[in-house]
C-alpha atoms as a PDB file:
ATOM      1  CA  UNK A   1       4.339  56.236 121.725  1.00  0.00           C
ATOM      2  CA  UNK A   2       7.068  58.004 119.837  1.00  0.00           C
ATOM      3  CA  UNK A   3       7.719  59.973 123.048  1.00  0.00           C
ATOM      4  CA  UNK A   4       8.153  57.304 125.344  1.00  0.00           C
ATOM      5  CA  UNK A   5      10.741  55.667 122.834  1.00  0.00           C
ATOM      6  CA  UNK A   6      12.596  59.327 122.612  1.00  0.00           C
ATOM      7  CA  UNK A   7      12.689  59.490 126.541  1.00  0.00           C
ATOM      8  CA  UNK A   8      13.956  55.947 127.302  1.00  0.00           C
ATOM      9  CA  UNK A   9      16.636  56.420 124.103  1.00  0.00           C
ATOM     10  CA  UNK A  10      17.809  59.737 124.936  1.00  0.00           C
ATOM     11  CA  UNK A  11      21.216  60.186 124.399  1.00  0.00           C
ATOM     12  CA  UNK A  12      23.558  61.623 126.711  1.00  0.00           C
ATOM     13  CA  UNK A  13      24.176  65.587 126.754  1.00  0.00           C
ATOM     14  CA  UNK A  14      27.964  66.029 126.053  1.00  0.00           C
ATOM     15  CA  UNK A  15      29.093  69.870 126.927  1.00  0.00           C
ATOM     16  CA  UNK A  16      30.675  71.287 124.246  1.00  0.00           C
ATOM     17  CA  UNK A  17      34.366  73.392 125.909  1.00  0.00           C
ATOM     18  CA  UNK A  18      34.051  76.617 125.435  1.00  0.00           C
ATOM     19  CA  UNK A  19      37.577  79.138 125.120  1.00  0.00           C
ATOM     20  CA  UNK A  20      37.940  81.151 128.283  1.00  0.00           C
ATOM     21  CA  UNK A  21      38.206  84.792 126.759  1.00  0.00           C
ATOM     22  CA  UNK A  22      38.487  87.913 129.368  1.00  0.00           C
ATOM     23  CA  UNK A  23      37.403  91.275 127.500  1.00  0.00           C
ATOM     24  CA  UNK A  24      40.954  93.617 127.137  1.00  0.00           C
ATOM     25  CA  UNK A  25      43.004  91.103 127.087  1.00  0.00           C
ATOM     26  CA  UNK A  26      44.831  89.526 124.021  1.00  0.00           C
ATOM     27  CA  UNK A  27      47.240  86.083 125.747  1.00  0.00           C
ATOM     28  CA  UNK A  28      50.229  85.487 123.335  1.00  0.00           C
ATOM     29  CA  UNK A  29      50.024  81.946 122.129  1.00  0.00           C
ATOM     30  CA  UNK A  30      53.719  80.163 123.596  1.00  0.00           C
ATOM     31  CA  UNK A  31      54.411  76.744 121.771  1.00  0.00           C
ATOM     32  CA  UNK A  32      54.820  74.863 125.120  1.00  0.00           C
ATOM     33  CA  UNK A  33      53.088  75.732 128.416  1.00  0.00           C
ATOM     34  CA  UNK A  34      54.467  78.944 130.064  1.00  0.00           C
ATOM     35  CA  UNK A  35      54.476  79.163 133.832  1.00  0.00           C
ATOM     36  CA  UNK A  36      51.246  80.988 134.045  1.00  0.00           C
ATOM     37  CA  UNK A  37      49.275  78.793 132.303  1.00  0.00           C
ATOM     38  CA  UNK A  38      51.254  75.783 134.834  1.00  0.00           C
ATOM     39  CA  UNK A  39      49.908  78.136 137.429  1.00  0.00           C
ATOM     40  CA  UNK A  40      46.083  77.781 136.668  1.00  0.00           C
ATOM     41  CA  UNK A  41      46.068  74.365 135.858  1.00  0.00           C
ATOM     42  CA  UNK A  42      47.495  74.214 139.728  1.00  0.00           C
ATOM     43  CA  UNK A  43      44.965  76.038 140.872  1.00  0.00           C
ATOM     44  CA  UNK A  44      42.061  74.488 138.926  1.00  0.00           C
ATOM     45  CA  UNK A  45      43.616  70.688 140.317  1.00  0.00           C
ATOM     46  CA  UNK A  46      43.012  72.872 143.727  1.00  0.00           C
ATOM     47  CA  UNK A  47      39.836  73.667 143.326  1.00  0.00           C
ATOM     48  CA  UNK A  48      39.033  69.963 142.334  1.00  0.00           C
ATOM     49  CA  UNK A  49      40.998  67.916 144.952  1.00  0.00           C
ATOM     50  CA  UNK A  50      40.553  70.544 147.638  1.00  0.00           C
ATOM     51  CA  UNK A  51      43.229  70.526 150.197  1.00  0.00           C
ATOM     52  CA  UNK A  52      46.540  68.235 150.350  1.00  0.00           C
ATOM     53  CA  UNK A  53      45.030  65.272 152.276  1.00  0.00           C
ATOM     54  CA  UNK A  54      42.332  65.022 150.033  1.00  0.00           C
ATOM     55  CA  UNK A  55      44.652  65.314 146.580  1.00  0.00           C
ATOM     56  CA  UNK A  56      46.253  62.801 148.134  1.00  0.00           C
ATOM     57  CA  UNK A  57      43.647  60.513 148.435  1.00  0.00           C
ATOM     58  CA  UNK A  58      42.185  61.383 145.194  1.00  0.00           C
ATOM     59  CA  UNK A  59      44.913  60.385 143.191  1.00  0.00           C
ATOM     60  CA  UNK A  60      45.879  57.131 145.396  1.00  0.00           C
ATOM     61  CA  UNK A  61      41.591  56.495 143.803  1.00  0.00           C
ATOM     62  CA  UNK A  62      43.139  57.111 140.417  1.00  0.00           C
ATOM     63  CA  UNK A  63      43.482  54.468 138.356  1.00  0.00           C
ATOM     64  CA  UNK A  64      46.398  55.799 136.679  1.00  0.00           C
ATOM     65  CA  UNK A  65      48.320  54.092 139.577  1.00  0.00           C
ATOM     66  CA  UNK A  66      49.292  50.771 137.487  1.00  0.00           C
ATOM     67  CA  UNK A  67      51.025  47.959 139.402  1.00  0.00           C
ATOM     68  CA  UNK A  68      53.233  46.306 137.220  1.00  0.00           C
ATOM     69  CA  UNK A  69      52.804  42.451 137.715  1.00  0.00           C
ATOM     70  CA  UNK A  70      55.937  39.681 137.600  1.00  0.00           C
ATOM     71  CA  UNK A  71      53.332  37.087 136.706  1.00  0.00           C
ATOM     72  CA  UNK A  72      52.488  36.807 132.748  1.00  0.00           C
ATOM     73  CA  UNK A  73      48.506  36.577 133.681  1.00  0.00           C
ATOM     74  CA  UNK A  74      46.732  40.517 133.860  1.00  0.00           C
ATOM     75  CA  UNK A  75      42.912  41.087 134.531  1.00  0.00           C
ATOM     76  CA  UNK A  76      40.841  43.249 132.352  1.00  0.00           C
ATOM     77  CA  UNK A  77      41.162  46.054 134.886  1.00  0.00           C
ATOM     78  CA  UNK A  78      44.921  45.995 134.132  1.00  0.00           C
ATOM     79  CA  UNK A  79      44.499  46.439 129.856  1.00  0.00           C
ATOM     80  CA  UNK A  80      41.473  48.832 130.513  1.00  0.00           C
ATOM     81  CA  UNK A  81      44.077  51.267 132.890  1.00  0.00           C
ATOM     82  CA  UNK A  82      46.407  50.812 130.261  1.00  0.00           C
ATOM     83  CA  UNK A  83      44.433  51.695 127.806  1.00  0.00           C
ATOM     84  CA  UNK A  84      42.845  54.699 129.537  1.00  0.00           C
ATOM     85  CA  UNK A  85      46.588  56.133 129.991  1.00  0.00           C
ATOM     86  CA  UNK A  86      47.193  55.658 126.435  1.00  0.00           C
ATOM     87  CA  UNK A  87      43.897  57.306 125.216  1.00  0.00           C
ATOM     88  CA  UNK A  88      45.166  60.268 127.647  1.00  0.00           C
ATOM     89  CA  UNK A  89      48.382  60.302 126.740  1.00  0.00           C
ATOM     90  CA  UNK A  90      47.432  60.367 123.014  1.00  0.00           C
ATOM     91  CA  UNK A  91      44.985  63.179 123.591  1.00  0.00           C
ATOM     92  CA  UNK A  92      47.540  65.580 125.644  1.00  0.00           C
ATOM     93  CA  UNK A  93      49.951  64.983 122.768  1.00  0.00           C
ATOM     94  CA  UNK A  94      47.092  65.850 119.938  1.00  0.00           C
ATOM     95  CA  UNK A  95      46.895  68.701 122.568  1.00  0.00           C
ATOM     96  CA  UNK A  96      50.422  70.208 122.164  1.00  0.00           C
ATOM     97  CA  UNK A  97      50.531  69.381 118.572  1.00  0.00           C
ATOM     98  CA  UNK A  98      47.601  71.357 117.795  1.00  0.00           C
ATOM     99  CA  UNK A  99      49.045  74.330 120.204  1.00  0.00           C
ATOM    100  CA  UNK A 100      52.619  74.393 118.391  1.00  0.00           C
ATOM    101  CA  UNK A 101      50.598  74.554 114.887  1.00  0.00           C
ATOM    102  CA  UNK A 102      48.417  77.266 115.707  1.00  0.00           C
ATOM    103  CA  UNK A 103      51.842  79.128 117.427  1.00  0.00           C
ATOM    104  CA  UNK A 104      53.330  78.327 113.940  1.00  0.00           C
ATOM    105  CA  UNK A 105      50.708  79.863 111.940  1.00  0.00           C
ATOM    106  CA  UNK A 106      51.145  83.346 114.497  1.00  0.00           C
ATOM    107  CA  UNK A 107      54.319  83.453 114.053  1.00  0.00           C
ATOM    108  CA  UNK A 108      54.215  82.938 110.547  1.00  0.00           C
ATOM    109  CA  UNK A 109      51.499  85.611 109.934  1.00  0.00           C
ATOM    110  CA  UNK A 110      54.556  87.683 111.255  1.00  0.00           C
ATOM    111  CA  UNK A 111      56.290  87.293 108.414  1.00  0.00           C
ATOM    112  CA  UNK A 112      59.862  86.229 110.183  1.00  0.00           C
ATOM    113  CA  UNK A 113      62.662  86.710 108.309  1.00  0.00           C
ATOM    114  CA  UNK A 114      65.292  85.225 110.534  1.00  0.00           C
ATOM    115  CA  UNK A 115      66.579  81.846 108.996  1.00  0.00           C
ATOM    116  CA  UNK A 116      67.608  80.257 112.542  1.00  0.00           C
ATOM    117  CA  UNK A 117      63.428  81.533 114.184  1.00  0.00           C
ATOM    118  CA  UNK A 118      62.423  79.547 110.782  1.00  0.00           C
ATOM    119  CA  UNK A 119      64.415  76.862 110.883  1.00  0.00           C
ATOM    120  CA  UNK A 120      63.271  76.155 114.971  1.00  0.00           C
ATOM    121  CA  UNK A 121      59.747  76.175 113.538  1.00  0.00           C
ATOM    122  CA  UNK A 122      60.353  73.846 111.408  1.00  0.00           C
ATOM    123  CA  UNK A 123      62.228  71.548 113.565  1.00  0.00           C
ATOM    124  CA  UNK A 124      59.488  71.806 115.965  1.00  0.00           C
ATOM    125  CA  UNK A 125      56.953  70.825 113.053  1.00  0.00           C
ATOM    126  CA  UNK A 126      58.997  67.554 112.741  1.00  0.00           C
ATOM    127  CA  UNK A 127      58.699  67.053 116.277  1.00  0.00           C
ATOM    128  CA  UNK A 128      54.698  66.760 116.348  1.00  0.00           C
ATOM    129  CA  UNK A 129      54.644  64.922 113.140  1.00  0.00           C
ATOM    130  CA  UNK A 130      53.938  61.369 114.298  1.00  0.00           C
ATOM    131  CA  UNK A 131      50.779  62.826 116.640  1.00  0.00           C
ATOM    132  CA  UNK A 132      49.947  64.979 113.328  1.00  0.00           C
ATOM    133  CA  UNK A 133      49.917  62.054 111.235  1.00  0.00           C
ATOM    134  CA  UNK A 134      48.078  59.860 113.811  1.00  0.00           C
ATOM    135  CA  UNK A 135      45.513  62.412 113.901  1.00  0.00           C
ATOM    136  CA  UNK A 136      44.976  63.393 110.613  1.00  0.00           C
ATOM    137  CA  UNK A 137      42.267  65.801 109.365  1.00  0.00           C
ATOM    138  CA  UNK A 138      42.589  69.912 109.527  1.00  0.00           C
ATOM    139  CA  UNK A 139      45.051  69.593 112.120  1.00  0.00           C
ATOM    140  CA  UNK A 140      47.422  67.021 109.329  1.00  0.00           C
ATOM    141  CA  UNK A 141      46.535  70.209 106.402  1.00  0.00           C
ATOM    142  CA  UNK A 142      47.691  73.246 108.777  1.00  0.00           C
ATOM    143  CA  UNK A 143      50.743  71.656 109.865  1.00  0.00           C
ATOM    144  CA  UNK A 144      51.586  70.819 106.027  1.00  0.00           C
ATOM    145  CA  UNK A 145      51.230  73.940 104.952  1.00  0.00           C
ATOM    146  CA  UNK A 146      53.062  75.624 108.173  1.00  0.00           C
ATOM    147  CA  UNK A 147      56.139  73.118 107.442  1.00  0.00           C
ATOM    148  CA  UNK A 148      55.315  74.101 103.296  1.00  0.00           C
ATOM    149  CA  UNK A 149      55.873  78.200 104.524  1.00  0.00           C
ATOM    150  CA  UNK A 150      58.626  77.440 106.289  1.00  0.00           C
ATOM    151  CA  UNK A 151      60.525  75.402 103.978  1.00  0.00           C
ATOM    152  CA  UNK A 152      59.647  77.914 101.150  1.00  0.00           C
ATOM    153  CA  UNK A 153      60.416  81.273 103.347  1.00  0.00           C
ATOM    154  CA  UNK A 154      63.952  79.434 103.872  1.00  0.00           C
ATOM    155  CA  UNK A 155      64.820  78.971 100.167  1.00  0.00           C
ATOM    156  CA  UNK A 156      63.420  82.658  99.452  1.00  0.00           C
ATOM    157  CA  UNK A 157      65.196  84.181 102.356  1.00  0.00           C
ATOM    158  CA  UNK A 158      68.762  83.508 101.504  1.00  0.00           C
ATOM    159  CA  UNK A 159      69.409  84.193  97.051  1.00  0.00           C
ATOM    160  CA  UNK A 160      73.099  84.095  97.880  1.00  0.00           C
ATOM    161  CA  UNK A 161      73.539  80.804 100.285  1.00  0.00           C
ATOM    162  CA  UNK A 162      70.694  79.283  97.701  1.00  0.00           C
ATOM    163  CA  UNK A 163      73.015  80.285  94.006  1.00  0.00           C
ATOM    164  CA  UNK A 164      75.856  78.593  96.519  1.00  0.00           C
ATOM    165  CA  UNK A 165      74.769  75.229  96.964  1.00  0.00           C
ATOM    166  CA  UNK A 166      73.492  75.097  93.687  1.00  0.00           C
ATOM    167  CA  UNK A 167      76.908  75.088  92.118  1.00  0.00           C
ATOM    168  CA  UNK A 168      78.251  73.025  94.596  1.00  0.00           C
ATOM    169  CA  UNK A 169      75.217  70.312  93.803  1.00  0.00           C
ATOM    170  CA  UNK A 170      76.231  70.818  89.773  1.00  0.00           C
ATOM    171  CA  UNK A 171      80.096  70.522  90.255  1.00  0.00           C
ATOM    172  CA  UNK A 172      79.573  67.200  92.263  1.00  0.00           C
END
């Protein structure tokens, strides 16, 4: 009997992604998408949609073709598109988030000791830090303590400009 139940209530198998790795080679981690990596995903959308006629008509199926309405009155078709765009778009920018704190962690490992490399890491830090915050979790810890490094390399890295501003702060 319990059998049955399990076979009629079976849940449904979910994949889990694997990283493609090719023995040899180590891939530098880039904070934004380089032009190879542009390349693939090309390539992979090619291998998907097949030639031009049929990308074509693949993405006029998409529903990520929203007509905008003049009336006030949508359908539920219209809010679930919507919504499906924003789920997307919230994922791709979890997506780059996660990519420019694991490129911050590399080049931290580095140990950089330019001020201006540190200081576009950490401007790049405030950049994700909505999606960070929206997100939450490991992702919300690694890119506190990235932004912590930086800020505390930066103070470290410069005794002179640091023994400066604090006697301009105490004379104010």
């Amino acid at each position: 009997m319990n059998f049955i139940r399990r076979i009629f209530k079976r849940k449904e198998f979910k994949p889990q992604p694997k990283q493609l790795r090719i023995d040899g080679v180590k891939a530098t981690l880039t904070p934004t998408p380089d032009d190879a990596e542009l390349a693939a995903q090309a390539l992979l959308e090619s291998r998907i949609y097949g030639d031009k006629e049929q990308r074509k008509a693949a993405k006029k199926r998409q529903p990520s073709d929203i007509i905008h309405q003049t009336s006030s009155t949508h359908d539920a078709q219209y809010y679930q598109e919507l919504s499906e765009k924003i789920k997307e778009s919230h994922e791709h920018d979890a997506r780059m988030a996660m990519r420019y704190v694991a490129y911050c962690e590399e080049e931290l490992k580095h140990q950089p000791s330019d001020i201006s490399h540190l200081t576009s890491l950490e401007h790049g830090l405030f950049k994700h830090q909505d999606t960070v915050e929206r997100e939450g979790g490991d992702l919300l810890k690694r890119w506190q303590k990235c932004l912590a490094e930086c800020i505390v390399r930066q103070m470290g890295s410069s005794p002179a400009e640091n023994d400066e501003g604090r006697s301009a702060q105490n004379s104010v």
